[in-house]
N, C-alpha and C. Protein backbone atom coordinates (compact mmCIF):
# COMPACT_ATOMS: atom_id res chain seq x y z
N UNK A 1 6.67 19.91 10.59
CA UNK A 1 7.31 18.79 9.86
C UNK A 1 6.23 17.76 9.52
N UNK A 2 5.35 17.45 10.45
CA UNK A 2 4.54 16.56 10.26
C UNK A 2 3.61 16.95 9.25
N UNK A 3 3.09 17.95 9.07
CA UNK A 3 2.37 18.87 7.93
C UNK A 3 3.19 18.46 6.36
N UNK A 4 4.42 18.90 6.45
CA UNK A 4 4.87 18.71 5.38
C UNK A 4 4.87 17.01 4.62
N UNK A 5 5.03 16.26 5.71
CA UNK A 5 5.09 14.84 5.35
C UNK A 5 3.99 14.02 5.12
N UNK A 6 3.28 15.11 5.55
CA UNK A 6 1.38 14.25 5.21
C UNK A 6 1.03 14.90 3.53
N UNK A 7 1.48 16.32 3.28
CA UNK A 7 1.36 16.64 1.82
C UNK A 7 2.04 15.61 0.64
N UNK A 8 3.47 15.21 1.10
CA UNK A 8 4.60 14.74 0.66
C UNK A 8 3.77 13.29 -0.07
N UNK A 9 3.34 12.68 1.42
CA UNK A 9 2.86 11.77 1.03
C UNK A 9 1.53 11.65 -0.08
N UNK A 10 0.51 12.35 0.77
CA UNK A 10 -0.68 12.82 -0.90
C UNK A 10 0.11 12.82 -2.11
N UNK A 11 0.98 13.53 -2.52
CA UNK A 11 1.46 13.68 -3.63
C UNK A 11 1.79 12.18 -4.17
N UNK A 12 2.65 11.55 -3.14
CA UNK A 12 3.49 10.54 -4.13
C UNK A 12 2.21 9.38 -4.46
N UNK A 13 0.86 9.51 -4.01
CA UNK A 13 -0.35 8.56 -3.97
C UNK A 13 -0.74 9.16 -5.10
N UNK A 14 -0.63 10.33 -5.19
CA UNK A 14 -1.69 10.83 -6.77
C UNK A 14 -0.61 10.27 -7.61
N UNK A 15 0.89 10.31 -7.84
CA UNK A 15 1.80 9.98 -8.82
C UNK A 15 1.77 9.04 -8.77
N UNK A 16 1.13 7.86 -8.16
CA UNK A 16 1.30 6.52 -8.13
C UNK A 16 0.10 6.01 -9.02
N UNK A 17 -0.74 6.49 -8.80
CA UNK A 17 -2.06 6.02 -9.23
C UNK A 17 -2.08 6.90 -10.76
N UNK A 18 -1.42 7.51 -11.16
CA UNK A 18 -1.30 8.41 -12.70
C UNK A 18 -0.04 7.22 -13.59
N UNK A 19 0.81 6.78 -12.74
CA UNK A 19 1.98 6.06 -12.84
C UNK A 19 1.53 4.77 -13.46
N UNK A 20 0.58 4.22 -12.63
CA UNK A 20 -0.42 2.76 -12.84
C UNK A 20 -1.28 3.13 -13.64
């Protein structure tokens, strides 16, 4: 679970910074 939520998170940082 913790695996999945550390990818989860990378992701929503790259969409944030493409977003901005």
């Amino acid at each position: 679970t913790n695996r999945s939520h550390t990818s989860h998170g990378n992701e929503n940082k790259k969409g944030n910074k493409e977003n901005e």
